[in-house]
C-alpha atoms as a PDB file:
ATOM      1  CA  UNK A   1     -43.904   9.173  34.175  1.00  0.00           C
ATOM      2  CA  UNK A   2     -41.582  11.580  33.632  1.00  0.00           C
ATOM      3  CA  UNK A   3     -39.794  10.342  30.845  1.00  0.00           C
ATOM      4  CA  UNK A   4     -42.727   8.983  29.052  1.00  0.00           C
ATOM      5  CA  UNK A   5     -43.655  13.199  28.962  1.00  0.00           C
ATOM      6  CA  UNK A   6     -40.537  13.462  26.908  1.00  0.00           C
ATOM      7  CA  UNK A   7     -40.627  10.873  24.655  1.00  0.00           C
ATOM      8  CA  UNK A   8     -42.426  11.169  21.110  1.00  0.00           C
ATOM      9  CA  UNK A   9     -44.433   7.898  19.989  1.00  0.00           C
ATOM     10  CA  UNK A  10     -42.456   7.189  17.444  1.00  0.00           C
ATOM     11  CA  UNK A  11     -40.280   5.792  20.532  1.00  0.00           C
ATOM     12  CA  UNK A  12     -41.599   2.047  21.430  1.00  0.00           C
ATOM     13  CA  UNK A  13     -38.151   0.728  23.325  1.00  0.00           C
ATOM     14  CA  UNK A  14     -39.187  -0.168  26.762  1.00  0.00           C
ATOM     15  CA  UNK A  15     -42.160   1.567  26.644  1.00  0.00           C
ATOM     16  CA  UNK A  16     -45.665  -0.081  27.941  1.00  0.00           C
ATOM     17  CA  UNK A  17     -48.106  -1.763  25.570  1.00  0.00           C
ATOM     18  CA  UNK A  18     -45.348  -1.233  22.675  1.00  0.00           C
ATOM     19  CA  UNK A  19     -42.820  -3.436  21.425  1.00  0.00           C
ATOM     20  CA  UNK A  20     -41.189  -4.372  17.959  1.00  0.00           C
ATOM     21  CA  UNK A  21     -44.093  -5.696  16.012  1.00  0.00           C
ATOM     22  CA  UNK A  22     -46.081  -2.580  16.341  1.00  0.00           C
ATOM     23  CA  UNK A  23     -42.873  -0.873  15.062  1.00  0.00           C
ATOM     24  CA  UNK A  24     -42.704  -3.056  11.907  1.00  0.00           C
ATOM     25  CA  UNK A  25     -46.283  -3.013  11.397  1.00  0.00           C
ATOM     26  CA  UNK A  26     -46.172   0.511  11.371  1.00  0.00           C
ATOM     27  CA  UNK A  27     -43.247   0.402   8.848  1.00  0.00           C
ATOM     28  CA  UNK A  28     -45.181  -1.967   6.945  1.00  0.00           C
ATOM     29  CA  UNK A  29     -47.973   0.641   6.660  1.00  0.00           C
ATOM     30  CA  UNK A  30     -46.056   3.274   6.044  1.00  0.00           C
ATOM     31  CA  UNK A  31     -44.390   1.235   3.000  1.00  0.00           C
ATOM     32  CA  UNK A  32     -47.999   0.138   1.973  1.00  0.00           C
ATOM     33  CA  UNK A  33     -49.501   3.795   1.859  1.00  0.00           C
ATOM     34  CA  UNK A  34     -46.473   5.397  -0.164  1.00  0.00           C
ATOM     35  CA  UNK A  35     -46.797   2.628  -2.723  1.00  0.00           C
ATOM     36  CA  UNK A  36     -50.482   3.079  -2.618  1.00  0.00           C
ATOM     37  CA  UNK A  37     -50.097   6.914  -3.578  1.00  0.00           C
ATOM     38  CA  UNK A  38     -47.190   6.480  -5.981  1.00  0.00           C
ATOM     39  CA  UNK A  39     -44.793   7.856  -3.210  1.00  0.00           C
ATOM     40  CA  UNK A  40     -40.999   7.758  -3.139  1.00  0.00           C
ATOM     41  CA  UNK A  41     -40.067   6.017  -0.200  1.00  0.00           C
ATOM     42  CA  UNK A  42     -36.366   5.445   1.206  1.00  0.00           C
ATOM     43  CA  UNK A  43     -35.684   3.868   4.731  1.00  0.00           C
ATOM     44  CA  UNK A  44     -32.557   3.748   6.601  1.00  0.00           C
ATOM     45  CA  UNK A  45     -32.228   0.908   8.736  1.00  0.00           C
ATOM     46  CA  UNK A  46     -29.437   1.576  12.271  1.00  0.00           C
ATOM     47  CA  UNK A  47     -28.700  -0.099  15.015  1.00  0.00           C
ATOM     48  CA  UNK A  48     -26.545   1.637  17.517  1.00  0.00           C
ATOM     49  CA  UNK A  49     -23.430  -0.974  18.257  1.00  0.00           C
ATOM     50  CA  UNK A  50     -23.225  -1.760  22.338  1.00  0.00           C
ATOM     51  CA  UNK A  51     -25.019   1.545  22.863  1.00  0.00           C
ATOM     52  CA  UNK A  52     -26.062   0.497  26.305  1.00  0.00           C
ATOM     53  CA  UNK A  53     -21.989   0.258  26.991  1.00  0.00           C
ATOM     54  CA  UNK A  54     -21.295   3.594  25.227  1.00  0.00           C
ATOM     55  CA  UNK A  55     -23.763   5.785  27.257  1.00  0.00           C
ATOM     56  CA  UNK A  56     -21.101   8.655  29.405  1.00  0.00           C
ATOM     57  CA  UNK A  57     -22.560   9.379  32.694  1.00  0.00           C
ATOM     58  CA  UNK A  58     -21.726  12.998  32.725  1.00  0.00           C
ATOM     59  CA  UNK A  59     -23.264  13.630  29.185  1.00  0.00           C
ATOM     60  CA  UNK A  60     -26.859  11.746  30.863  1.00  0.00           C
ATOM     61  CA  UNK A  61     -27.151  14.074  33.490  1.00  0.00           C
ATOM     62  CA  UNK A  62     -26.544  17.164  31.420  1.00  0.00           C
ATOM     63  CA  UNK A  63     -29.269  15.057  29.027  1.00  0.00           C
ATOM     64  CA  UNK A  64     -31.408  14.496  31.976  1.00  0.00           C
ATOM     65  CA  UNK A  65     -31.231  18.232  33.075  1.00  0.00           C
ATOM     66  CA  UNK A  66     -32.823  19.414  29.401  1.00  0.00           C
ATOM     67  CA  UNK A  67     -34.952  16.757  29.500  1.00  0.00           C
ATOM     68  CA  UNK A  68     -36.944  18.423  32.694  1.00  0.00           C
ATOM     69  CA  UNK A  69     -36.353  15.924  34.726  1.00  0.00           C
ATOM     70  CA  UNK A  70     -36.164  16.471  38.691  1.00  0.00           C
ATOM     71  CA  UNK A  71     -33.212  17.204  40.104  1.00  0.00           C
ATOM     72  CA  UNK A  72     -33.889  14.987  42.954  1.00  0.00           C
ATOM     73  CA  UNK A  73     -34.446  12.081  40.270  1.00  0.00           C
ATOM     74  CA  UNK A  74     -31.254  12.920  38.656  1.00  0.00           C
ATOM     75  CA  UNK A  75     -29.428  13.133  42.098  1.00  0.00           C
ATOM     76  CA  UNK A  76     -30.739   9.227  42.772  1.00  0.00           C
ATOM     77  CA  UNK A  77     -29.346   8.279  39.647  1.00  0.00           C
ATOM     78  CA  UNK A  78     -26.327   9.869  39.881  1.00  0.00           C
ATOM     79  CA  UNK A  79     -25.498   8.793  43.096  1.00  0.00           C
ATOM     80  CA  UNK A  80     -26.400   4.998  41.735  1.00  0.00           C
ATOM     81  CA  UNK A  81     -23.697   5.725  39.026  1.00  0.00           C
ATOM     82  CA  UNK A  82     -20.762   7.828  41.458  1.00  0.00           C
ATOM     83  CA  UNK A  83     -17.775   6.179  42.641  1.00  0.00           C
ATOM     84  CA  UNK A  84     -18.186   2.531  40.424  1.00  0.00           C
ATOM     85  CA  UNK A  85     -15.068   0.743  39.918  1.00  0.00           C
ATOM     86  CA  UNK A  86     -14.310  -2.147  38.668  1.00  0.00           C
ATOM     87  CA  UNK A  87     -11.598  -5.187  37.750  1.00  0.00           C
ATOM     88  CA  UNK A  88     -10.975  -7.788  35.485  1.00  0.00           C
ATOM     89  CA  UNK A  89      -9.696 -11.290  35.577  1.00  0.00           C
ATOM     90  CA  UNK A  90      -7.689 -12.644  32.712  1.00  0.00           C
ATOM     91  CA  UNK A  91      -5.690 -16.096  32.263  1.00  0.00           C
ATOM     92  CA  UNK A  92      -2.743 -14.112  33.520  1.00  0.00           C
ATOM     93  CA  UNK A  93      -3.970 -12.219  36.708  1.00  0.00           C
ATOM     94  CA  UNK A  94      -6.046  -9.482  37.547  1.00  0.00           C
ATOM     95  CA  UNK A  95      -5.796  -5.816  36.329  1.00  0.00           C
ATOM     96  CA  UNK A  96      -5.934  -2.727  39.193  1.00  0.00           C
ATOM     97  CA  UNK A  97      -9.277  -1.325  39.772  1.00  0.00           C
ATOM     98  CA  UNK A  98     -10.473   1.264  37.222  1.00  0.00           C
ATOM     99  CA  UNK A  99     -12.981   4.027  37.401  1.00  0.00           C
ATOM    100  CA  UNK A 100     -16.202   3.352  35.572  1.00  0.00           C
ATOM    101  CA  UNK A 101     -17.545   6.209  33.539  1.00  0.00           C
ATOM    102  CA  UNK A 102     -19.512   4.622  30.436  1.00  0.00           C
ATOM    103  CA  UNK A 103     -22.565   2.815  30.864  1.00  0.00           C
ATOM    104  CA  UNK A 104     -25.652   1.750  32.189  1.00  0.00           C
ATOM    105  CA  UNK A 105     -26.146  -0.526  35.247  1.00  0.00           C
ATOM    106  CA  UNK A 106     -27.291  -3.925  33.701  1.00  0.00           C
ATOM    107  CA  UNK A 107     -30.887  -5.317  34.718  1.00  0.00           C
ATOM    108  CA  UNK A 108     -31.468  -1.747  35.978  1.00  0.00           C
ATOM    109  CA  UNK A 109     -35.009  -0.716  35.882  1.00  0.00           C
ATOM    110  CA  UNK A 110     -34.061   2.674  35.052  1.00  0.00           C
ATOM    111  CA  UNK A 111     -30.954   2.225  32.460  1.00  0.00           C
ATOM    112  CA  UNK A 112     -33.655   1.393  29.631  1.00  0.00           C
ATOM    113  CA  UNK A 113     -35.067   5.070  30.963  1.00  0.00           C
ATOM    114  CA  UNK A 114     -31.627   6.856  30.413  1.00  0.00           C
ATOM    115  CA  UNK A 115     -31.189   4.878  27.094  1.00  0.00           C
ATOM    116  CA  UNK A 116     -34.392   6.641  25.507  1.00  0.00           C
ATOM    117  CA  UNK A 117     -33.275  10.211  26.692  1.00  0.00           C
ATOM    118  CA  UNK A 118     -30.322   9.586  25.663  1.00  0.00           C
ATOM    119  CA  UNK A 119     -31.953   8.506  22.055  1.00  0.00           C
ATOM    120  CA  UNK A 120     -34.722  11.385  22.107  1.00  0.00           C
ATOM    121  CA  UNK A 121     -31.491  13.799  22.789  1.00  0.00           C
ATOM    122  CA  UNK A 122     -29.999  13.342  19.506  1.00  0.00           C
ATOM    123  CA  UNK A 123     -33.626  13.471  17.437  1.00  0.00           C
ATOM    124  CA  UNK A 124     -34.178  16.540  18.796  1.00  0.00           C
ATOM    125  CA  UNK A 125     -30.664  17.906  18.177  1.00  0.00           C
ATOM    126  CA  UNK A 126     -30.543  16.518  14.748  1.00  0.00           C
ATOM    127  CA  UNK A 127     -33.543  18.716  14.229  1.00  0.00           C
ATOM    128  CA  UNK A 128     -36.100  15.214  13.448  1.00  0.00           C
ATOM    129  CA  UNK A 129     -38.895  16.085  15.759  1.00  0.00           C
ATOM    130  CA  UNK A 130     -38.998  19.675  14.334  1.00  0.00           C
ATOM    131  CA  UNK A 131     -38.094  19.706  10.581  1.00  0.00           C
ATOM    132  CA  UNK A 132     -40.433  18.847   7.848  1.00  0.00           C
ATOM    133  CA  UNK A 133     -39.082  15.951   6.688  1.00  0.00           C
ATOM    134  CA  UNK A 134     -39.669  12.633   5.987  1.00  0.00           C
ATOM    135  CA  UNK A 135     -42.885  10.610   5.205  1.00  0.00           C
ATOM    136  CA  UNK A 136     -46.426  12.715   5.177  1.00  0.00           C
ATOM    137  CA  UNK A 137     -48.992  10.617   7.019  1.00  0.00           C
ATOM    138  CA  UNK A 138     -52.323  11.885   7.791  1.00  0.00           C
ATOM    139  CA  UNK A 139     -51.246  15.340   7.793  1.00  0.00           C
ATOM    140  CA  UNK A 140     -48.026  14.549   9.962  1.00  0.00           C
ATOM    141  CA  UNK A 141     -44.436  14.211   8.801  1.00  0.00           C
ATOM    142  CA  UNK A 142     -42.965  10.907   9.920  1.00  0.00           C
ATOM    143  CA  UNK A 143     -39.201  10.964   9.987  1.00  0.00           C
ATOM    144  CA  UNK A 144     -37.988   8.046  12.411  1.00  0.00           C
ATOM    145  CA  UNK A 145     -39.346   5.191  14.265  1.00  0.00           C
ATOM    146  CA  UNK A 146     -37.433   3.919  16.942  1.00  0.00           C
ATOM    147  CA  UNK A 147     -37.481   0.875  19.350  1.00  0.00           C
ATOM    148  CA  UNK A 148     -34.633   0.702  21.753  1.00  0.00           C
ATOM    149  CA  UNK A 149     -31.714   1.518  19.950  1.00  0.00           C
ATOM    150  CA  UNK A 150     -32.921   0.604  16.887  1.00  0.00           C
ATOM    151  CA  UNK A 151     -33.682   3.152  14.421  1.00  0.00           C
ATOM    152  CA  UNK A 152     -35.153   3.730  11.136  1.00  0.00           C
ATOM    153  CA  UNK A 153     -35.309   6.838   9.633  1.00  0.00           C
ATOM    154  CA  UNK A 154     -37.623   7.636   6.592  1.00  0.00           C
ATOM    155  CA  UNK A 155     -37.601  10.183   3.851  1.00  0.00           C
ATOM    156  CA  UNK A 156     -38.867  10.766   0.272  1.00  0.00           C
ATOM    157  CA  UNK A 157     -35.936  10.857  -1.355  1.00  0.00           C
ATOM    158  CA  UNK A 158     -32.148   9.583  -1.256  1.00  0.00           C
ATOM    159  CA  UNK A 159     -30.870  12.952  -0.721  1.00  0.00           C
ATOM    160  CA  UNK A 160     -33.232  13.385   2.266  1.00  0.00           C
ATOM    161  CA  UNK A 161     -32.212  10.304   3.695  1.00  0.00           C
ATOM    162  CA  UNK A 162     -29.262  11.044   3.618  1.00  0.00           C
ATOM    163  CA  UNK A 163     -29.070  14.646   4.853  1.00  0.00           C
ATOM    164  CA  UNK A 164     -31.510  12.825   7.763  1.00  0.00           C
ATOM    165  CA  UNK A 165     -28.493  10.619   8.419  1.00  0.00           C
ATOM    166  CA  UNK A 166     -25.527  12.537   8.611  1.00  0.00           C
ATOM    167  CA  UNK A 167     -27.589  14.829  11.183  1.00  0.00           C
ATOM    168  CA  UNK A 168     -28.124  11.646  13.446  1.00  0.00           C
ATOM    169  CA  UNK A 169     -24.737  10.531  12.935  1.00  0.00           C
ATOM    170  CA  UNK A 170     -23.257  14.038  13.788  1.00  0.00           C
ATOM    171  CA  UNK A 171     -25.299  14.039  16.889  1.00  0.00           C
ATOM    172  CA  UNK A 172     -24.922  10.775  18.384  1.00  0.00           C
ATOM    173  CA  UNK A 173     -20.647  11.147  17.811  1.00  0.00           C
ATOM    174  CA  UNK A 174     -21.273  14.131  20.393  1.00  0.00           C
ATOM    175  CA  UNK A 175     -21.954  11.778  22.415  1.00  0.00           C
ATOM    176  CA  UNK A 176     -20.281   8.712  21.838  1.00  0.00           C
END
């Protein structure tokens, strides 16, 4: 409940009722509309590389804490994610035990939660939810649609794109 408060629609990852073919339909719209006014269209397609292993624990809760969510909420998570260690086998023996302090809990109901405030972190930071950029739909700019960590960002021209781009990238190395 919480998170769904803080998340845009342009967000479909792990989200109820959504899921990739409403994404790409609405891309497909988009496309159709632009060509269907004599629009300038230019799409940018990324997919975050093992995002879900990248993800640093202290940077979520800081995330969670703008994101409004209850301390009490964060403190569960938190204490899901304190004190993890971990080992690994290989052909010649086993390493010592290592803190863990990158990435969510596989199969966790709540990782796919942290993933999209993690995601919705750097929009906002880039300045995507805000600006007055990319594709003018019914009134409403239109500058990313995301599902998961899959993003595509949209603008009207190449320079746009790719101004729209380096603001992502520069947000998401802050927390890489």
């Amino acid at each position: 409940m919480y998170v769904n408060c803080e998340l845009p629609d342009v967000q479909a990852g792990f989200r109820k009722g959504r899921g990739t073919r409403d994404q790409i339909d609405k891309i497909h719209s988009i496309i159709k509309k632009a060509r269907e006014f004599q629009k300038n269209i230019c799409l940018c397609f990324i997919d975050y590389a093992k995002n879900f292993d990248c993800v640093d624990h202290n940077k979520v809760w800081k995330i969670l804490k703008e994101m409004r969510i209850p301390d009490h909420l964060t403190c569960l998570l938190r204490n899901s994610y304190t004190g993890q260690e971990a080992t690994v086998r290989t052909g010649h023996g086993t390493t010592d035990w290592f803190q863990i302090g990158k990435g969510v809990h596989q199969g966790c109901i709540l990782s796919p939660c942290s993933f999209n405030l993690n995601s919705e972190y750097i929009m906002r930071n880039a300045g995507l939810e805000v600006a007055q950029v990319g594709i003018k739909i019914a009134g409403r700019n239109i500058s990313n649609l995301r599902y998961a960590d899959d993003t595509t960002l949209m603008a009207e021209s190449e320079e746009e794109l790719k101004s729209l781009l380096m603001k992502v990238k520069e947000e998401s190395e802050k927390l890489a």
